[in-house]
Protein backbone atom coordinates (compact mmCIF):
# COMPACT_ATOMS: atom_id res chain seq x y z
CA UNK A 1 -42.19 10.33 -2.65
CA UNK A 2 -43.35 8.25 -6.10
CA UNK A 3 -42.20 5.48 -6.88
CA UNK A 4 -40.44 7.14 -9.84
CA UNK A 5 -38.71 9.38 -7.59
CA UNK A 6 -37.23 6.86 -5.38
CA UNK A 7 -35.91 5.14 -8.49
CA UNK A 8 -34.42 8.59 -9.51
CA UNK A 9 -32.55 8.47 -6.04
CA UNK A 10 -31.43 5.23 -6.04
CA UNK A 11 -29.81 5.53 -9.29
CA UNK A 12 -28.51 8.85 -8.39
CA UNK A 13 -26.71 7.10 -4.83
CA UNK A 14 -25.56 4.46 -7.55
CA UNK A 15 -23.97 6.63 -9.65
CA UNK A 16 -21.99 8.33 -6.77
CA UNK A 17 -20.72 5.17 -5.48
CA UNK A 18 -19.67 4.09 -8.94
CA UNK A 19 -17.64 7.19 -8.80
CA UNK A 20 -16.14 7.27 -5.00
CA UNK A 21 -15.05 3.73 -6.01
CA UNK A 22 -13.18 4.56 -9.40
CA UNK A 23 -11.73 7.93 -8.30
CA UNK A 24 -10.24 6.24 -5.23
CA UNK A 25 -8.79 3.06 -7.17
CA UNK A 26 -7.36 4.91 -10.28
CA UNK A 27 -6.00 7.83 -7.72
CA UNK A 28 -4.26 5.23 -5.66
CA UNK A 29 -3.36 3.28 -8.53
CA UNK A 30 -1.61 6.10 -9.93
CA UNK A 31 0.04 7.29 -6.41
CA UNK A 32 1.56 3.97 -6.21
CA UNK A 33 3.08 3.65 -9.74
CA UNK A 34 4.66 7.17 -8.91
CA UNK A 35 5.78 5.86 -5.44
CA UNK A 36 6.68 2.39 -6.70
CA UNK A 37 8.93 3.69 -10.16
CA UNK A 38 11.42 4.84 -7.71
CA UNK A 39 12.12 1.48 -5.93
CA UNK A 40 12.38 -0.08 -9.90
CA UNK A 41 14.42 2.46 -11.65
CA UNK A 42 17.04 3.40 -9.17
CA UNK A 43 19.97 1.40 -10.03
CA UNK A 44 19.24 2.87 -13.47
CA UNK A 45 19.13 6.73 -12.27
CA UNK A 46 21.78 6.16 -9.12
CA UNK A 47 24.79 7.73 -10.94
CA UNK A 48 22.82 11.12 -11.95
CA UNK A 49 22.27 12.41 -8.43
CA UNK A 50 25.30 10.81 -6.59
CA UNK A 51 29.01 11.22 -7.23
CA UNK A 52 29.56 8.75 -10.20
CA UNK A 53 33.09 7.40 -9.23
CA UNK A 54 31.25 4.33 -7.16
CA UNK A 55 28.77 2.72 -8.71
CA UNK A 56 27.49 0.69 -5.94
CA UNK A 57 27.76 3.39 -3.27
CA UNK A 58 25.62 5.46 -5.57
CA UNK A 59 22.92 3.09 -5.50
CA UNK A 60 23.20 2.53 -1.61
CA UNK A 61 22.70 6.29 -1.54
CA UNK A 62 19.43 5.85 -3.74
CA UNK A 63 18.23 3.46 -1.67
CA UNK A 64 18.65 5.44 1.74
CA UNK A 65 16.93 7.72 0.20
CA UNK A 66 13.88 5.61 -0.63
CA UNK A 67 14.13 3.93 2.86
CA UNK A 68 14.22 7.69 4.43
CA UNK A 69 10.75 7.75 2.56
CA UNK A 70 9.29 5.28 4.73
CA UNK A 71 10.36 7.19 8.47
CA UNK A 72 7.95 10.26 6.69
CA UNK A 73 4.66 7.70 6.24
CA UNK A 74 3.56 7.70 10.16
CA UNK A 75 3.83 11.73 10.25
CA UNK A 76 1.52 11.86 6.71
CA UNK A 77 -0.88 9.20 7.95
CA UNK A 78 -1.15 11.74 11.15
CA UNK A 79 -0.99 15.22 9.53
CA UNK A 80 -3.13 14.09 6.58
CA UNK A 81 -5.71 11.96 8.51
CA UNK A 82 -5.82 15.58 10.53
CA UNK A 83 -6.66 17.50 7.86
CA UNK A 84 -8.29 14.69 5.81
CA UNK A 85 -10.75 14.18 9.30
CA UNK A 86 -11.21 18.34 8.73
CA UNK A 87 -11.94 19.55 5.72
CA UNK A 88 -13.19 16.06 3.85
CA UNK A 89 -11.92 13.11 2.05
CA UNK A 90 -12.11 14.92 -1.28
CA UNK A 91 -9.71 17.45 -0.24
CA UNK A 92 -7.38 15.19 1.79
CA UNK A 93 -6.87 12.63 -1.56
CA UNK A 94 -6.41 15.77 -3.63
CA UNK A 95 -3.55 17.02 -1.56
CA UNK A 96 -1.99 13.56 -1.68
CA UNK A 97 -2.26 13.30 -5.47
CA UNK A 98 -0.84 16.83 -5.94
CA UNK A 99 2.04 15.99 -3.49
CA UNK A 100 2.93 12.58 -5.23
CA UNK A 101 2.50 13.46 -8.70
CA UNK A 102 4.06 16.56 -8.30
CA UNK A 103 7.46 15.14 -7.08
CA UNK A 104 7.69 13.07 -9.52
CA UNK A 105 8.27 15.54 -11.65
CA UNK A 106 10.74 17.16 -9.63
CA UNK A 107 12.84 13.88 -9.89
CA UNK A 108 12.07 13.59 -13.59
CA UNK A 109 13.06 17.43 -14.13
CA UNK A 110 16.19 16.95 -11.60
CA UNK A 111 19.36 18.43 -12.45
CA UNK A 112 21.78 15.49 -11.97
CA UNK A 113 25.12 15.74 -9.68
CA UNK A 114 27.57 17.00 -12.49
CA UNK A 115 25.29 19.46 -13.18
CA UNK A 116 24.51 21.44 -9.76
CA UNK A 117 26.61 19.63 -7.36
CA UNK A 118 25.21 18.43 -3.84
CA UNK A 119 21.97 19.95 -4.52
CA UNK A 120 20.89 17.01 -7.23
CA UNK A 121 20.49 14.34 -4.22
CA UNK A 122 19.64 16.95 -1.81
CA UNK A 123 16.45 17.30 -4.43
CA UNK A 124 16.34 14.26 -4.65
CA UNK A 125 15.73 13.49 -0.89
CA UNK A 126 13.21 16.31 -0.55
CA UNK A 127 11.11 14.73 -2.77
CA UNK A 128 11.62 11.74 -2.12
CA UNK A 129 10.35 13.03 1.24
CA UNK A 130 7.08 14.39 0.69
CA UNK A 131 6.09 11.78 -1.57
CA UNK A 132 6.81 9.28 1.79
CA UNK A 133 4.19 12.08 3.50
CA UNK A 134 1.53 11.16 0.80
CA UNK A 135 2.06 7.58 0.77
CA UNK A 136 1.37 8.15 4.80
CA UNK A 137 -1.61 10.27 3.86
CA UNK A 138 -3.44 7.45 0.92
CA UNK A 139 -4.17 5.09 2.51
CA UNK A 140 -6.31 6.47 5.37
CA UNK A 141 -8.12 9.08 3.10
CA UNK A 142 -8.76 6.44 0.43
CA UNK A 143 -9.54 3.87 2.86
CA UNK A 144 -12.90 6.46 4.34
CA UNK A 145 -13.53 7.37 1.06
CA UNK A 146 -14.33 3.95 -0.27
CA UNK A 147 -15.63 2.49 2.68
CA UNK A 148 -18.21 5.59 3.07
CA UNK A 149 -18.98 5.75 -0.14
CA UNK A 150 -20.47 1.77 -0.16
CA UNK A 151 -23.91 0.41 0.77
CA UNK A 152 -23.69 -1.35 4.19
CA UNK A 153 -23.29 -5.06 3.09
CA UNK A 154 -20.87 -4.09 0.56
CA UNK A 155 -18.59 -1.95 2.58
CA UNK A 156 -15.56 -4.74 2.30
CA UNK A 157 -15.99 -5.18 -1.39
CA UNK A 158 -15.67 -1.51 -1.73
CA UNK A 159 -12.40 -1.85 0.71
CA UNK A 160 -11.09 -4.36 -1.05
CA UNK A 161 -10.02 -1.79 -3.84
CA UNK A 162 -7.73 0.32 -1.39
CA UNK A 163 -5.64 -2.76 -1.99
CA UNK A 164 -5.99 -3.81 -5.78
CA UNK A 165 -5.40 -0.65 -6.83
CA UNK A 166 -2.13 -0.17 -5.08
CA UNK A 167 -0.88 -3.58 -5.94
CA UNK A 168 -1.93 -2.86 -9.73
CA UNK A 169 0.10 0.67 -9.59
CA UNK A 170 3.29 -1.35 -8.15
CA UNK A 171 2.41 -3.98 -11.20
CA UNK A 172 2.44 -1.04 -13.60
CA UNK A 173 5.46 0.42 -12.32
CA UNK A 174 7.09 -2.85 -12.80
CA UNK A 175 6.03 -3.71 -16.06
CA UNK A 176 7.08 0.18 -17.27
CA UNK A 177 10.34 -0.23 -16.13
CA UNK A 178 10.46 -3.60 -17.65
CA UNK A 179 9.20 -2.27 -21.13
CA UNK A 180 11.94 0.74 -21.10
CA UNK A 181 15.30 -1.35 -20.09
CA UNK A 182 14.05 -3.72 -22.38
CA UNK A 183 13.53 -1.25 -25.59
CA UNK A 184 16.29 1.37 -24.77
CA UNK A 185 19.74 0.60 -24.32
CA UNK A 186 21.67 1.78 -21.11
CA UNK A 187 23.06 5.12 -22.55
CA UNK A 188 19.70 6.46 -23.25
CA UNK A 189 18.35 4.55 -20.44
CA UNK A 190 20.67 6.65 -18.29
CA UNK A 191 20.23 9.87 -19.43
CA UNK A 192 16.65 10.35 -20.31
CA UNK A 193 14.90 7.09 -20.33
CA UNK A 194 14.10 7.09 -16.77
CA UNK A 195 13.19 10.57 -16.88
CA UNK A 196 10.65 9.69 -19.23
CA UNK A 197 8.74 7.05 -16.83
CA UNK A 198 8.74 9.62 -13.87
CA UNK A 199 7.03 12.32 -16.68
CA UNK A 200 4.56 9.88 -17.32
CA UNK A 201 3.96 8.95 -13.77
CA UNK A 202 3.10 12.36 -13.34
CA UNK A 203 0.94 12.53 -16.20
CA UNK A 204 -0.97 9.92 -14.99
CA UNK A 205 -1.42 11.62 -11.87
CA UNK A 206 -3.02 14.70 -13.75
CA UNK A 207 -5.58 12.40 -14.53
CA UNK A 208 -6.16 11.13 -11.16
CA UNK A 209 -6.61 14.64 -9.83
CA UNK A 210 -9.18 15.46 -12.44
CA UNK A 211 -11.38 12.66 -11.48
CA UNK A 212 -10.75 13.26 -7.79
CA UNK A 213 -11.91 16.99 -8.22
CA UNK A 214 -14.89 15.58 -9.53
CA UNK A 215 -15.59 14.08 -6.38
CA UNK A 216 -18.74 14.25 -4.23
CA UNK A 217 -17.97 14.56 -0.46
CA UNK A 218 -19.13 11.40 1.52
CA UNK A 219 -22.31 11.19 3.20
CA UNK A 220 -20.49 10.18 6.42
CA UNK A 221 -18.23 13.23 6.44
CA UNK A 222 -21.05 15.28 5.52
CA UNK A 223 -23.47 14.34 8.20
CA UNK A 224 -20.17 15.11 10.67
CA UNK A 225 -20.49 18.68 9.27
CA UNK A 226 -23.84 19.33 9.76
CA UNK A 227 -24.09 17.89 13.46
CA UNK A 228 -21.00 20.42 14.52
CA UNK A 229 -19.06 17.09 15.18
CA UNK A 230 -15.70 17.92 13.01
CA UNK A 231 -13.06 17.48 15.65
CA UNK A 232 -10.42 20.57 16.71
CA UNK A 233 -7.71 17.81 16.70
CA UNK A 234 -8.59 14.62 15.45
CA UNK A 235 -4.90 12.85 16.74
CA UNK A 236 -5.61 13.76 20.10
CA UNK A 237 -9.30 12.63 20.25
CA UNK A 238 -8.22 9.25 18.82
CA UNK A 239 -5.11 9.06 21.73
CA UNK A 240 -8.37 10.28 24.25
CA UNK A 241 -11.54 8.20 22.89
CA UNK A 242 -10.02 5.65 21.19
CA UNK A 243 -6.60 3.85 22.07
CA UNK A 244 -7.83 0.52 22.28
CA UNK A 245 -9.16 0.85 18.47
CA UNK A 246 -5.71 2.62 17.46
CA UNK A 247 -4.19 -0.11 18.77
CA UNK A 248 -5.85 -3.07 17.75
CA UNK A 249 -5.82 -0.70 13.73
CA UNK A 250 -1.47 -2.11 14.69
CA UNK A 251 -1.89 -4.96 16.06
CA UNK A 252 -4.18 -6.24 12.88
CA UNK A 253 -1.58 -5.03 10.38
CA UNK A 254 1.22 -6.05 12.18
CA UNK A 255 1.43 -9.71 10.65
CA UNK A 256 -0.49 -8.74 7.69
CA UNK A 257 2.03 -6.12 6.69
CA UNK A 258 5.12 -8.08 7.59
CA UNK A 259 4.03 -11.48 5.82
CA UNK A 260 2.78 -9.07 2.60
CA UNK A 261 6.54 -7.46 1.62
CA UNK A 262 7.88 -11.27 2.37
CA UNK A 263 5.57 -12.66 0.27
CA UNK A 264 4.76 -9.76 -2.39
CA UNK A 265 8.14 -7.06 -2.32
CA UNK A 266 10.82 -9.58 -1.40
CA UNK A 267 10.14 -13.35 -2.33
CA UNK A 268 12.52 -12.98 -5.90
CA UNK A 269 15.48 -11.14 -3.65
CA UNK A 270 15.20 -14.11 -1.33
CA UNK A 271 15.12 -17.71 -3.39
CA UNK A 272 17.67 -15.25 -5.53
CA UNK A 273 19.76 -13.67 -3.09
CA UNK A 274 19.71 -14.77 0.19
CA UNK A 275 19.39 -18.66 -0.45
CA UNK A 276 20.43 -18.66 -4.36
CA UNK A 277 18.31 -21.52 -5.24
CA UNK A 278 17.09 -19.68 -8.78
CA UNK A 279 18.37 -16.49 -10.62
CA UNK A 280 16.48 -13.04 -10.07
CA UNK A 281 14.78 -13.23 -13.25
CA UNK A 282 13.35 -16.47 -13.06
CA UNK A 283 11.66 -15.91 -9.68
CA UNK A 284 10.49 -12.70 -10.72
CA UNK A 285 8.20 -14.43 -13.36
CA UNK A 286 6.53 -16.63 -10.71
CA UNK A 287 6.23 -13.33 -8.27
CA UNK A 288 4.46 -11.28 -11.22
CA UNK A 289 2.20 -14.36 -12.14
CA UNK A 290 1.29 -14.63 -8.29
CA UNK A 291 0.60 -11.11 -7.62
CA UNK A 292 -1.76 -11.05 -10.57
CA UNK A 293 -3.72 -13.19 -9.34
CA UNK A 294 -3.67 -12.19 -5.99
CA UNK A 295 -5.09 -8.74 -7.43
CA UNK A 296 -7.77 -10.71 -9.35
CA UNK A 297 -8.70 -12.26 -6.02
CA UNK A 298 -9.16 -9.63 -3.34
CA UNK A 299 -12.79 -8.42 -4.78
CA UNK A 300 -14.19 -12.03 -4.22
CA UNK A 301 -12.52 -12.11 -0.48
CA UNK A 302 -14.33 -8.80 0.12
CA UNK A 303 -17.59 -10.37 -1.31
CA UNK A 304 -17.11 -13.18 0.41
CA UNK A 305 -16.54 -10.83 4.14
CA UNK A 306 -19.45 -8.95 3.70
CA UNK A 307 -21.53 -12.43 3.33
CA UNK A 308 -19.50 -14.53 6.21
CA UNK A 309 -17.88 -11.84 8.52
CA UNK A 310 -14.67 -10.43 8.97
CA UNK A 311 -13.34 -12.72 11.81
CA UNK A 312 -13.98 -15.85 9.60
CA UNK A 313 -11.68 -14.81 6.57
CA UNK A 314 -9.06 -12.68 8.84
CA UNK A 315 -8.41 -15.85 10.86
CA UNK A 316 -8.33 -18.30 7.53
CA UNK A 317 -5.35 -16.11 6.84
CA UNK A 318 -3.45 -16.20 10.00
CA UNK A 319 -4.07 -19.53 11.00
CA UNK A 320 -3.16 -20.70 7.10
CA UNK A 321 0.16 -19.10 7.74
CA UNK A 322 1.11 -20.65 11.18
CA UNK A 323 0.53 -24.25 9.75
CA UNK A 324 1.99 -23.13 6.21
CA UNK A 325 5.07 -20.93 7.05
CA UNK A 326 7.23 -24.27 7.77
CA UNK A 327 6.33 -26.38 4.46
CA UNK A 328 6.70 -22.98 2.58
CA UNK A 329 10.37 -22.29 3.21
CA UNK A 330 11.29 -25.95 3.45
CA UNK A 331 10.74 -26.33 0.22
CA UNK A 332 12.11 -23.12 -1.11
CA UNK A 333 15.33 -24.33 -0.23
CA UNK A 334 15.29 -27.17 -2.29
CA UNK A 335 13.04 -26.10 -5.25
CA UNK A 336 13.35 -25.08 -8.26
CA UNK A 337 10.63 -22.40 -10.22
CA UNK A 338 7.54 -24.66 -10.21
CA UNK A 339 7.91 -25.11 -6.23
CA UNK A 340 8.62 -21.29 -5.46
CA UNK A 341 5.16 -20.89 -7.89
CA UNK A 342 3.14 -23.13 -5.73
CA UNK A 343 4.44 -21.27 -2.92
CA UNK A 344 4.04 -18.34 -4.25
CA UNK A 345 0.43 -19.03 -5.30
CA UNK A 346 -0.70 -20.77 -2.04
CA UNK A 347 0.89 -17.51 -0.15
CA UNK A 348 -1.02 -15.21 -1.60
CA UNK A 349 -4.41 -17.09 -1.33
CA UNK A 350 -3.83 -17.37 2.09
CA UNK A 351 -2.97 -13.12 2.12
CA UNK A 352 -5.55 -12.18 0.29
CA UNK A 353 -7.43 -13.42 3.79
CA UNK A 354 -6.33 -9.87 5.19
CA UNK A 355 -5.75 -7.86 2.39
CA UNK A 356 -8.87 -7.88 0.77
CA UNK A 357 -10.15 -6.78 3.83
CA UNK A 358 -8.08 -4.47 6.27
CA UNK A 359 -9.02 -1.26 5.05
CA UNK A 360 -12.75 -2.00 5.76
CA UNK A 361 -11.71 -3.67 9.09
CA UNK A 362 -9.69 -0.59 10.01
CA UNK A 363 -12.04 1.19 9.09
CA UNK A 364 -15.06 0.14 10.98
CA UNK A 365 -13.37 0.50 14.52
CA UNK A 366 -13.36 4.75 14.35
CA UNK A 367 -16.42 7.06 13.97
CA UNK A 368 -16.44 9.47 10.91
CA UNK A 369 -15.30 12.45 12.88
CA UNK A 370 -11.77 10.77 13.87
CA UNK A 371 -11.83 7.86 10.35
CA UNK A 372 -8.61 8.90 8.56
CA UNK A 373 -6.34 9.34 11.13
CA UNK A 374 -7.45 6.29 13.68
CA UNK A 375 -6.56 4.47 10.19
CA UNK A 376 -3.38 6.26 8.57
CA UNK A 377 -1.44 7.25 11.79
CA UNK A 378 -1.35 3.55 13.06
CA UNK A 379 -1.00 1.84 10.32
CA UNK A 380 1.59 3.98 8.81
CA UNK A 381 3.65 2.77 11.89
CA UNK A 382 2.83 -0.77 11.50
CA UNK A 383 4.04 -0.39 8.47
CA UNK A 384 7.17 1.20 9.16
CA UNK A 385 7.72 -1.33 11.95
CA UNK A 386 6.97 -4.41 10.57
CA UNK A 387 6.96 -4.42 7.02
CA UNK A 388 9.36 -1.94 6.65
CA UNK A 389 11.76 -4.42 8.28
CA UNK A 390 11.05 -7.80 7.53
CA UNK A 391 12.87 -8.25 4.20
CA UNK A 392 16.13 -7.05 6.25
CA UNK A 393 15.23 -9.66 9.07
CA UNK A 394 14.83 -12.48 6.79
CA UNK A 395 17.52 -12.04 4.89
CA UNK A 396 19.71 -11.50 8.21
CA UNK A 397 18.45 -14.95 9.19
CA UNK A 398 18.87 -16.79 6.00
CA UNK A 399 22.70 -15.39 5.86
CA UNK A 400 23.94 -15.98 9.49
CA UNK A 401 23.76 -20.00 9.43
CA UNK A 402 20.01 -19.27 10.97
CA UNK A 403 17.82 -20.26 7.71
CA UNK A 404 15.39 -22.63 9.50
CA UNK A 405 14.70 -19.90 11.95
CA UNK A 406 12.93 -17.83 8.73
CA UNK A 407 9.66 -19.94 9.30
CA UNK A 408 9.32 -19.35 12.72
CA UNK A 409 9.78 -15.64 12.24
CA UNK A 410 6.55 -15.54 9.66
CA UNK A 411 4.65 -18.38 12.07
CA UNK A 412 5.10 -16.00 15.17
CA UNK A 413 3.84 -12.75 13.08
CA UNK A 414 0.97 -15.53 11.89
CA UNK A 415 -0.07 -16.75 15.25
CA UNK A 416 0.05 -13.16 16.80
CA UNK A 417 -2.33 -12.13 14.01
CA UNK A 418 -4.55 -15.27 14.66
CA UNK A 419 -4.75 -13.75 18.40
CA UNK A 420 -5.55 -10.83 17.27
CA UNK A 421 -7.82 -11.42 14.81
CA UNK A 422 -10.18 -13.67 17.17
CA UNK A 423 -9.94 -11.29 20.11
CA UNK A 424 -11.41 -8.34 17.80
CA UNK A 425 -14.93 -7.95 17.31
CA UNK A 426 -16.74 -8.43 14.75
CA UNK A 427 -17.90 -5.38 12.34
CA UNK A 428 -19.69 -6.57 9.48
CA UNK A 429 -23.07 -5.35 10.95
CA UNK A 430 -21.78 -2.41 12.01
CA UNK A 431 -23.68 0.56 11.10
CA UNK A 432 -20.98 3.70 10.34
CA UNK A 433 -21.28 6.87 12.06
């Protein structure tokens, strides 16, 4: 081969990682703006699909619903990492993107409950379903697809993106939301305002599916294929082969997950709610500053991984938490917004220690054949477990008289992770099969 020609190859490998690495951000960046406009918008859209005579149990309805979503994730990150593990990454994120963007136009296109009765929140729920099933399903698939698709000491920069591009479609959702009860006033926000962000959430996912089509399968799952090694049932071989790695795929998220919807979903309910030291709107501010910057950060943690290790920046995180968890809430309950902002800020450095890095982690402990569901399945439960859980924990502790106990609760998660972390081995030189 001339020189030329290598050259020609190189730039051609290039120019498919390029693309692996934008069609899985801006797909999962659009899956989570359709996932996350539920979670902002339902106290807006409550009264439409449940019997408008109580406001508030309306909305406790709506939010069932969306919890309901989360018992679905563990049986997409199984299913889908099945068929994802089958028939190819390609195919596995275009189902998901079909499935989310596709409900949310069910929800925008909803008859409400004056219209058709019981059937508007039994809609409602269905969809609300399936779109818990793809959320199950995205982040396995996109995890392999990114992680395959990199060079071998870029593999957690490549990661990395699983998680900017989800926190960026939960930013988006926010800000949307924001923009539209902020321009339109509650009648129209009521009756077709709402509609109109879920229309353009699906629009958006058009657009993802068009540049996930465009796909090229991964090398990884393609070399499977040709050596006859695509598994008959890819749950059961990782149960068989590899427990120990689905395992340790929960035990790494477990304090990663929990400490992330403390410190990302729920920080502005807590100072707001649960202790009352500021009002809603004011912590929101520092959470939105904080999370943009933890966004900006993740691709430099990833860089930094595939320099220093895994182990080294996974246990920064874990043991930064166990020695920071007590300051941190100590001084939430007597601050004011410039204390919840340092907190905030420091919090988030310290996370970006595992998020910039857990899909590549995860998934570097499973061979091709078996990727996507040793990932999804386990950490779908993880979350479901632990994240899924923790804002209802710490706000159980802050309101029964047990408000110093809210520390220890993140330090134990911390210091589990931190036992974790430096029992695992390490991966960066890992070559992927």
């Amino acid at each position: 081969m001339t020189v030329q020609e290598r050259n020609s190859e190189s730039e051609l490998a290039s120019r498919r990682r390029r693309k692996a690495l934008i069609a899985g951000s801006v797909g999962n960046t659009v899956e989570w703006i359709d996932w996350a406009l539920y979670s902002a918008l339902a106290p807006v859209f409550a009264s439409q699909f449940f019997p408008p005579a109580s406001p508030a149990a309306s909305l406790l309805a709506t939010l069932a619903v969306f919890a309901v979503g989360f018992l679905m994730r563990p049986v997409g990150g199984a299913l889908i990492g099945v068929f994802t593990d089958r028939h190819g990454r390609k195919k596995g994120l275009t189902l998901t993107i079909v499935m989310m963007a596709g409900c949310a136009f069910v929800i925008a296109l909803c008859p409400t409950y004056a219209q058709i009765g019981v059937a508007a929140p039994i809609i409602l729920l269905l969809a609300r379903l399936v779109q818990g099933f793809s959320a199950g399903g995205e982040f396995g698939s996109s995890s392999s697809l990114l992680v395959e698709s990199a060079t071998g000491m870029r593999r957690a920069f490549a990661g990395s993106w699983q998680q900017v591009s989800a926190g960026l479609g939960v930013l988006i959702a926010a800000v949307l939301s924001l923009i539209l009860t902020s321009t339109l006033d509650a009648e129209t926000m009521s009756t077709w305002g709402w509609r109109a962000a879920f229309i353009g959430g699906g629009l958006l996912g058009l657009v993802g599916l068009w540049l996930r089509i465009g796909l090229d399968e991964t090398d990884s799952f393609r070399a499977v294929q040709a050596a006859g090694r695509v598994a008959r049932n890819p749950l059961t071989e990782v149960f068989r082969k590899h427990p120990r790695e689905a395992l340790r795929v929960i035990g790494m998220a477990a304090a990663g997950v929990l400490i992330y919807y403390i410190w990302i979903n729920y920080m502005p309910g807590y100072v707001s709610a649960a202790i009352k030291t500021m009002d809603l709107q004011t912590a929101l501010v520092a959470n939105t500053i904080a999370l943009a910057y933890f966004l900006c950060l993740l691709p430099f943690v990833g860089i930094l991984a595939d320099r220093v290790g895994r182990k080294p920046v996974m246990l920064t995180f874990a043991g930064g938490f166990v020695v920071f968890a007590y300051p941190a809430f100590s001084l939430l309950g007597n601050g004011g917004f410039w204390t919840l902002f340092a907190v905030e800020m420091i919090g988030v450095t310290l996370l970006a220690g595992y998020a910039g890095l857990i899909a590549t982690v995860m998934a570097e402990q499973f061979p091709a054949e078996v990727r996507t569901t040793g990932i999804g399945f386990p950490y779908a439960i993880a979350v479901a477990v632990f994240g899924g859980t923790a804002p209802y924990v710490t706000t159980w502790l802050a309101t029964s008289g047990l408000q110093d106990w809210v520390w220890l609760y993140v330090a134990a998660a911390a210091f589990f992770g931190l036992v974790v972390y430096a029992r695992m081995p390490e991966t960066r030189d890992r070559v992927l099969t």
